[in-house]
N, C-alpha and C. Protein backbone atom coordinates (compact mmCIF):
# COMPACT_ATOMS: atom_id res chain seq x y z
N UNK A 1 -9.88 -102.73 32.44
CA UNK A 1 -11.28 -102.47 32.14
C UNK A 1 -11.51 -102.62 30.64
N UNK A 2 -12.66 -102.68 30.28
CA UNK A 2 -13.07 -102.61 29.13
C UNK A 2 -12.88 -101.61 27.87
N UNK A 3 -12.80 -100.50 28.72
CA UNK A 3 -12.11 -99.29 27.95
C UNK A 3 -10.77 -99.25 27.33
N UNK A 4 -9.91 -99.89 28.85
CA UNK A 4 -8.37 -99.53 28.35
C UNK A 4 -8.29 -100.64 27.89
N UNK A 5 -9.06 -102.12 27.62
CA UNK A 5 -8.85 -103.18 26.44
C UNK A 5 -9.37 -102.30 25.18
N UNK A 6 -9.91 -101.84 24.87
CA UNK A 6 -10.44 -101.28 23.76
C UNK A 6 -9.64 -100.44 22.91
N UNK A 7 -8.91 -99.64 24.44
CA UNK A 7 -8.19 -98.64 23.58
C UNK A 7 -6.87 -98.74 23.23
N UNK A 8 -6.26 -100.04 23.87
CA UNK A 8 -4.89 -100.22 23.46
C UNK A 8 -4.79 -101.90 22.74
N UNK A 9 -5.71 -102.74 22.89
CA UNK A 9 -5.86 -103.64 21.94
C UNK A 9 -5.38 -104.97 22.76
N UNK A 10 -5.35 -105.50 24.26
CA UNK A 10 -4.68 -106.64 24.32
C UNK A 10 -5.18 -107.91 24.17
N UNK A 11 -7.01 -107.89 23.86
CA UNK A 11 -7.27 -108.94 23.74
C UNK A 11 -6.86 -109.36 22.27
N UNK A 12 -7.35 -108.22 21.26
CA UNK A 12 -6.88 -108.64 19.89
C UNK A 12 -5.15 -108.58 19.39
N UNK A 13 -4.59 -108.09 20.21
CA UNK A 13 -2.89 -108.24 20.46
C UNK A 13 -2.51 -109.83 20.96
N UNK A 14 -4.05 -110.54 21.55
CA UNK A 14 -3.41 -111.92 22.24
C UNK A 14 -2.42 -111.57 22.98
N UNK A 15 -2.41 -110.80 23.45
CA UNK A 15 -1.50 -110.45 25.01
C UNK A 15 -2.31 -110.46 26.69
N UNK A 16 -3.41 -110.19 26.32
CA UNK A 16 -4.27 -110.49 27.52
C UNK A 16 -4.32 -111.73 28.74
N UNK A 17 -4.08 -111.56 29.98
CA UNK A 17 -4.04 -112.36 30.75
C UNK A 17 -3.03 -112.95 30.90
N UNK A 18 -1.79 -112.98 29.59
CA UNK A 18 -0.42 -113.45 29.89
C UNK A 18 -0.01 -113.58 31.22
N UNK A 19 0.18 -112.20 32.10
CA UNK A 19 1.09 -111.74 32.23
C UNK A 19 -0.02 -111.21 34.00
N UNK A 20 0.01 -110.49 35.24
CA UNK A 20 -0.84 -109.77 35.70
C UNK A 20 0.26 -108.07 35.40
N UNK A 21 -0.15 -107.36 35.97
CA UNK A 21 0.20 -105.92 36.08
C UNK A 21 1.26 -106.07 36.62
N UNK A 22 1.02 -106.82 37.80
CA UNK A 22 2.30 -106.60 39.40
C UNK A 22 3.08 -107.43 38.63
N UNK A 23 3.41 -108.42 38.08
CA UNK A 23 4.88 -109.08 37.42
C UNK A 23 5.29 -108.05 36.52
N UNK A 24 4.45 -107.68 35.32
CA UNK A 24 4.88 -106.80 34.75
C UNK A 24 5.62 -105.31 35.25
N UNK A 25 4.94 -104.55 36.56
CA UNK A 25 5.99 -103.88 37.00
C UNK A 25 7.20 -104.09 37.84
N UNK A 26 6.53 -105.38 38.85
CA UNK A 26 8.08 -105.84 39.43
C UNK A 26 9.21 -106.22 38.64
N UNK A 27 9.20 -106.56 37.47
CA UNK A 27 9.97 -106.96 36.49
C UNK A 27 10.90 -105.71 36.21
N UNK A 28 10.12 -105.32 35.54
CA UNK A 28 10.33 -103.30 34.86
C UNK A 28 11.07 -102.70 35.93
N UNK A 29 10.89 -102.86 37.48
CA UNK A 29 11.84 -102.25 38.38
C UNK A 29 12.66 -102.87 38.48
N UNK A 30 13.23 -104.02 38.06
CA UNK A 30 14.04 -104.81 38.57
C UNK A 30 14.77 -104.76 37.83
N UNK A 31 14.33 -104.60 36.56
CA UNK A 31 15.50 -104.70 35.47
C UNK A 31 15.73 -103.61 35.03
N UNK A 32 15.32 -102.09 35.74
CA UNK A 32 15.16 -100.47 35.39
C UNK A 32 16.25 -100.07 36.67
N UNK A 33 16.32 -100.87 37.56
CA UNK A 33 16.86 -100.11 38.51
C UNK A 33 18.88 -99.86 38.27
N UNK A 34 18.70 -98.72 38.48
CA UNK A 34 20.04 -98.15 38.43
C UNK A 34 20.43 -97.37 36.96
N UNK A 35 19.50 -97.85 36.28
CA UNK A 35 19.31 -97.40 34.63
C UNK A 35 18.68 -96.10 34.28
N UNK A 36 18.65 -95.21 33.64
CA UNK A 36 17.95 -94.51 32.99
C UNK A 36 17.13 -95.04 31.64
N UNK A 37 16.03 -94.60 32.29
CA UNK A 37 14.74 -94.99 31.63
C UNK A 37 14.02 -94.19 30.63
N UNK A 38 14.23 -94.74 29.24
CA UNK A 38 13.71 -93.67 28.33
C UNK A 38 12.44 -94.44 27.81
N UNK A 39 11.48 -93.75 28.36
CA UNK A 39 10.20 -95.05 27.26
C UNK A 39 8.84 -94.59 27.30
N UNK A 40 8.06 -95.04 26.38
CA UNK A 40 7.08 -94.67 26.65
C UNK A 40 6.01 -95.45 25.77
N UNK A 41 4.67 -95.55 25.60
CA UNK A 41 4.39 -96.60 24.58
C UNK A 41 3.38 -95.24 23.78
N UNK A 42 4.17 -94.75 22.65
CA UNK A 42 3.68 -93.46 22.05
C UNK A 42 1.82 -94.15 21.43
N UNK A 43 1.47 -95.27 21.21
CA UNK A 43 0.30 -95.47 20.21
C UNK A 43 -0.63 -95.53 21.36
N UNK A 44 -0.44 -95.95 22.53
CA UNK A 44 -1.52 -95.89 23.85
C UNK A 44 -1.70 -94.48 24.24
N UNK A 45 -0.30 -93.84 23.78
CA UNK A 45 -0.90 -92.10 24.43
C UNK A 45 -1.37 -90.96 23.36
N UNK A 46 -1.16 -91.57 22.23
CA UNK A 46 -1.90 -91.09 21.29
C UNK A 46 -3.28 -91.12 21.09
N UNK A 47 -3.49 -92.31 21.02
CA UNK A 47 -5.21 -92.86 20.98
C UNK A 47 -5.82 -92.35 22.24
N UNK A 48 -4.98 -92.42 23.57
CA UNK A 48 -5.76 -91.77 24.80
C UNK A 48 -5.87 -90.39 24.40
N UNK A 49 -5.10 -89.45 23.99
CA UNK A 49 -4.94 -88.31 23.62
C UNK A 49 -6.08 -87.65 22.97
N UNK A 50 -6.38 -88.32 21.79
CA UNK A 50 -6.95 -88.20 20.47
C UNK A 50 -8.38 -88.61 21.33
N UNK A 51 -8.93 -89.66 21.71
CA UNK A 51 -9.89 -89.48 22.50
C UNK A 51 -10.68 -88.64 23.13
N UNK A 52 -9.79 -87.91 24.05
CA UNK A 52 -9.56 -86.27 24.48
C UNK A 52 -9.60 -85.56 24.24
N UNK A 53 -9.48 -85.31 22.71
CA UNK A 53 -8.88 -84.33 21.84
C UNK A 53 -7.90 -83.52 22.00
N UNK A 54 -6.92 -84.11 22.92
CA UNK A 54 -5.82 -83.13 23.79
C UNK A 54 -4.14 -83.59 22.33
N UNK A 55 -4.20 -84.74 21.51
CA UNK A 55 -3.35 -84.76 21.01
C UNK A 55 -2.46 -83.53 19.62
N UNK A 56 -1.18 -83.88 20.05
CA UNK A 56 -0.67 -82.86 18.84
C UNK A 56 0.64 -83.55 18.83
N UNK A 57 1.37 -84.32 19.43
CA UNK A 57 2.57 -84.55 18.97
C UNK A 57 3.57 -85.48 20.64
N UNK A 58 4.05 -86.62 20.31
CA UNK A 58 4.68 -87.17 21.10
C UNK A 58 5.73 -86.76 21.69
N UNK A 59 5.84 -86.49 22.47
CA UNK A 59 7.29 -85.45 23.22
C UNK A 59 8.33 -86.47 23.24
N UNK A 60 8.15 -87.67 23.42
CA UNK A 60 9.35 -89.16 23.56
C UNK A 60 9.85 -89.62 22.63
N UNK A 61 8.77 -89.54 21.73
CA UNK A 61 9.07 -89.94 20.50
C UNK A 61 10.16 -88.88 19.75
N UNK A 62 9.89 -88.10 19.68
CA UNK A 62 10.61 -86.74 19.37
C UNK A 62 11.91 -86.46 20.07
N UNK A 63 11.90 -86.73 21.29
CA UNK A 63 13.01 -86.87 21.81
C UNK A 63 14.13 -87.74 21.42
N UNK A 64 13.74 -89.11 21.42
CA UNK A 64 14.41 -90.01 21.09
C UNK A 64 14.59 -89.84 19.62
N UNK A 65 13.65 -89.34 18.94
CA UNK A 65 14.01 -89.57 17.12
C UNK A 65 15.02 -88.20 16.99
N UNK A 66 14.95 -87.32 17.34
CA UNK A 66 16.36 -86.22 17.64
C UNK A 66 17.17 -86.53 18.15
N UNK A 67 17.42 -87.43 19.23
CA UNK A 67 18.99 -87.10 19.90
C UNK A 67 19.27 -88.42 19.06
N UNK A 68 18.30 -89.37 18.26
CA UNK A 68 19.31 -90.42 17.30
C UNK A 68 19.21 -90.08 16.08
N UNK A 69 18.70 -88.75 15.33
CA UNK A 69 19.27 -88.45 14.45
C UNK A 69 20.90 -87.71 14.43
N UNK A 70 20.69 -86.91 15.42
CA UNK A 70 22.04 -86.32 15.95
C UNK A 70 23.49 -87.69 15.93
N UNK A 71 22.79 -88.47 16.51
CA UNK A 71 23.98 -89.71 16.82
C UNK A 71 24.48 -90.53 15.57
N UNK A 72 23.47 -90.26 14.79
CA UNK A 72 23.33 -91.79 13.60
C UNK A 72 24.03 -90.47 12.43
N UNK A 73 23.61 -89.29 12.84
CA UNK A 73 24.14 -88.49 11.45
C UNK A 73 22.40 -88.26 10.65
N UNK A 74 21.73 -88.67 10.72
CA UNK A 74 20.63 -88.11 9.96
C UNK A 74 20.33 -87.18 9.64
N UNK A 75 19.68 -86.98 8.17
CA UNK A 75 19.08 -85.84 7.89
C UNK A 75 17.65 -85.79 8.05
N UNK A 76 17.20 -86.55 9.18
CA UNK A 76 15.70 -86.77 8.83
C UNK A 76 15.65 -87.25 10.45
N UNK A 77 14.63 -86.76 11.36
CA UNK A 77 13.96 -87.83 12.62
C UNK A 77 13.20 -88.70 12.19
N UNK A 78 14.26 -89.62 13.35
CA UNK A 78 13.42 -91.33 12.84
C UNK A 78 12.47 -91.34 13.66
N UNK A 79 11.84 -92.48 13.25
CA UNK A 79 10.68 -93.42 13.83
C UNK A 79 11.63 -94.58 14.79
N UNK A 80 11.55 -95.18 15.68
CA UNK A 80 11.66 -96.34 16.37
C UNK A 80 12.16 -96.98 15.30
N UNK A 81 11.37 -97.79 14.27
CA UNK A 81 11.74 -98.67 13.24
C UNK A 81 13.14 -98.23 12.52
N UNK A 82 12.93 -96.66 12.30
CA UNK A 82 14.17 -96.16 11.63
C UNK A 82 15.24 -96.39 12.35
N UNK A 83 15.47 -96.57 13.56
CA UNK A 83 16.62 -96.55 14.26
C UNK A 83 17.13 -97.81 14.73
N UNK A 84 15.92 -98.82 14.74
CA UNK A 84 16.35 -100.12 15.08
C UNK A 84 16.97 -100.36 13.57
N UNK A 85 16.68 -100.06 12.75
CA UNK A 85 16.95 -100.34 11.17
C UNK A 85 18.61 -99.67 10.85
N UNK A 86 18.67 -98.65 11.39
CA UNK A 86 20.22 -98.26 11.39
C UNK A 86 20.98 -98.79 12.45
N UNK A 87 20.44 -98.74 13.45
CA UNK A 87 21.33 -99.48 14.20
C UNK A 87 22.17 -100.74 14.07
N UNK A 88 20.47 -101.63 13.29
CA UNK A 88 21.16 -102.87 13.12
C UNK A 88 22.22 -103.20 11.83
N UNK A 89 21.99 -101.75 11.20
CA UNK A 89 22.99 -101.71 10.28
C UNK A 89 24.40 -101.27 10.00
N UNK A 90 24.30 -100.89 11.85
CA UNK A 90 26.00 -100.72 12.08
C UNK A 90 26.43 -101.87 12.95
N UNK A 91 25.93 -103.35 12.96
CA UNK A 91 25.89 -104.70 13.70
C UNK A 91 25.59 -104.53 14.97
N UNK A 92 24.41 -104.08 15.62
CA UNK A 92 24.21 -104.47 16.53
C UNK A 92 22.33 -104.89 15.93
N UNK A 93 22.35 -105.78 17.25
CA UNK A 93 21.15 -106.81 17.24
C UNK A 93 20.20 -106.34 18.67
N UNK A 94 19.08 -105.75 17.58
CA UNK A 94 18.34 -105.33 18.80
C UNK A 94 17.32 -106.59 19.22
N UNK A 95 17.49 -107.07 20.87
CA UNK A 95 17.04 -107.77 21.56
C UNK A 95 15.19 -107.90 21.42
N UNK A 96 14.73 -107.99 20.76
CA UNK A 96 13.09 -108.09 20.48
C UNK A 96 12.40 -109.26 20.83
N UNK A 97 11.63 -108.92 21.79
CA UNK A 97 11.03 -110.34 22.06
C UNK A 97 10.08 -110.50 20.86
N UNK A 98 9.61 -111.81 20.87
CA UNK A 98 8.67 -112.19 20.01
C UNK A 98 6.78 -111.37 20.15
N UNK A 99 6.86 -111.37 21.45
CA UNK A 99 5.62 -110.98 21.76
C UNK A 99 5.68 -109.09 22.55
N UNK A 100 4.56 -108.85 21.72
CA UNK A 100 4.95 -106.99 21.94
C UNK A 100 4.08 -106.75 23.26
N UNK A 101 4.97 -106.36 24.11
CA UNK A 101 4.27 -105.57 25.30
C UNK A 101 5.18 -104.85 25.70
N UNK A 102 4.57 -103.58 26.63
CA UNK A 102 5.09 -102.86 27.57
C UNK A 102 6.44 -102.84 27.61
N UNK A 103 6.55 -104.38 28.67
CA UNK A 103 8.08 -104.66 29.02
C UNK A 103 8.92 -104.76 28.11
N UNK A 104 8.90 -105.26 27.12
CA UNK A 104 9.30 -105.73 25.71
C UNK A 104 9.95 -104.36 25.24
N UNK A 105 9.15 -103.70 24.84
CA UNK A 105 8.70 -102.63 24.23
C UNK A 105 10.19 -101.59 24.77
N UNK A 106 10.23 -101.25 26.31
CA UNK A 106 10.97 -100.54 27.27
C UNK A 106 12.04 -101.38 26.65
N UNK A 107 12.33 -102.80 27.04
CA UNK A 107 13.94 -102.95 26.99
C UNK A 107 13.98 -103.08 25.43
N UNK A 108 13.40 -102.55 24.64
CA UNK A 108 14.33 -103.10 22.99
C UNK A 108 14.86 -101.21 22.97
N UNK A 109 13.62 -99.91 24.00
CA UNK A 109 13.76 -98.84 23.79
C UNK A 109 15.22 -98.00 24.47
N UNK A 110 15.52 -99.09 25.37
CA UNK A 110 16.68 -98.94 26.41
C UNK A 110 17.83 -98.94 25.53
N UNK A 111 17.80 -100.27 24.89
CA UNK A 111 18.84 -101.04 24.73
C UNK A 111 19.18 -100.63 23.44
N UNK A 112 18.64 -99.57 22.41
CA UNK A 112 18.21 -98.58 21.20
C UNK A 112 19.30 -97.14 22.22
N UNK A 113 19.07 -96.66 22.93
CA UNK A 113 19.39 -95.75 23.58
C UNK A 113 20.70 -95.98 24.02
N UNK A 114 21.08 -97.34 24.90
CA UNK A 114 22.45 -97.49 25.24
C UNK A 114 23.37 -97.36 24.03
N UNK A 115 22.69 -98.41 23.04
CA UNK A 115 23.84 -98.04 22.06
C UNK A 115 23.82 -97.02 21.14
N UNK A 116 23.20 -96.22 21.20
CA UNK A 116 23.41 -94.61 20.70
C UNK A 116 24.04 -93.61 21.47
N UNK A 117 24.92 -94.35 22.86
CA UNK A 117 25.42 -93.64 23.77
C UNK A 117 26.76 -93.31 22.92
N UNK A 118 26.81 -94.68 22.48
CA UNK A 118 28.35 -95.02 22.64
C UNK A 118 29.13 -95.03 20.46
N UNK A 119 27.78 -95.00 20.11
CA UNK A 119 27.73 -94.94 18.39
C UNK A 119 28.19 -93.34 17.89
């Protein structure tokens, strides 16, 4: 709808129409299944939030920026960026597609998580 283009940006993202919904989740199950799934797209539930006036703080985000400060040794919770940024600075190469969506988004957040299993 017009709203949720508005409020998460895909026409001006040039992501619009790529893709329909149903590939995008048959995909996401297909390549989720058997996995634990950590994800969430924190700037769509913020802005929905904030809309609402229901926002105060990302629970995923927070999650994930704690259990990889814990892992990485930090004195500080990261951001996403912070952790792809350390990560890739202990050689691993986080998988980023060129174009940001959803799906995208989940496997660079997975694949951030696997190797903080094992770091």
């Amino acid at each position: 709808s017009e709203f949720i283009d508005n409020l998460i940006g895909f026409t001006k993202r040039g992501i619009a129409g790529k893709r329909s919904t149903i590939e995008e989740v048959v995909e996401f199950w297909d390549d989720s299944r058997g996995q634990t799934v950590v994800a969430a797209n924190r700037y769509f539930d913020q802005r929905f939030l904030e809309v609402n006036d229901l926002w105060v703080a990302h629970y995923r985000a927070i999650e994930m920026g704690s259990y990889a400060m814990g892992r990485l040794g930090l004195d500080y919770i990261p951001g996403m960026k912070d952790i792809e940024r350390e990560i890739e600075a202990q050689g691993f190469k986080i998988p980023v597609a060129a174009d940001h969506t959803s799906a995208n988004d989940v496997n660079a957040m997975r694949y951030m998580f696997n190797v903080l299993k094992f770091v």
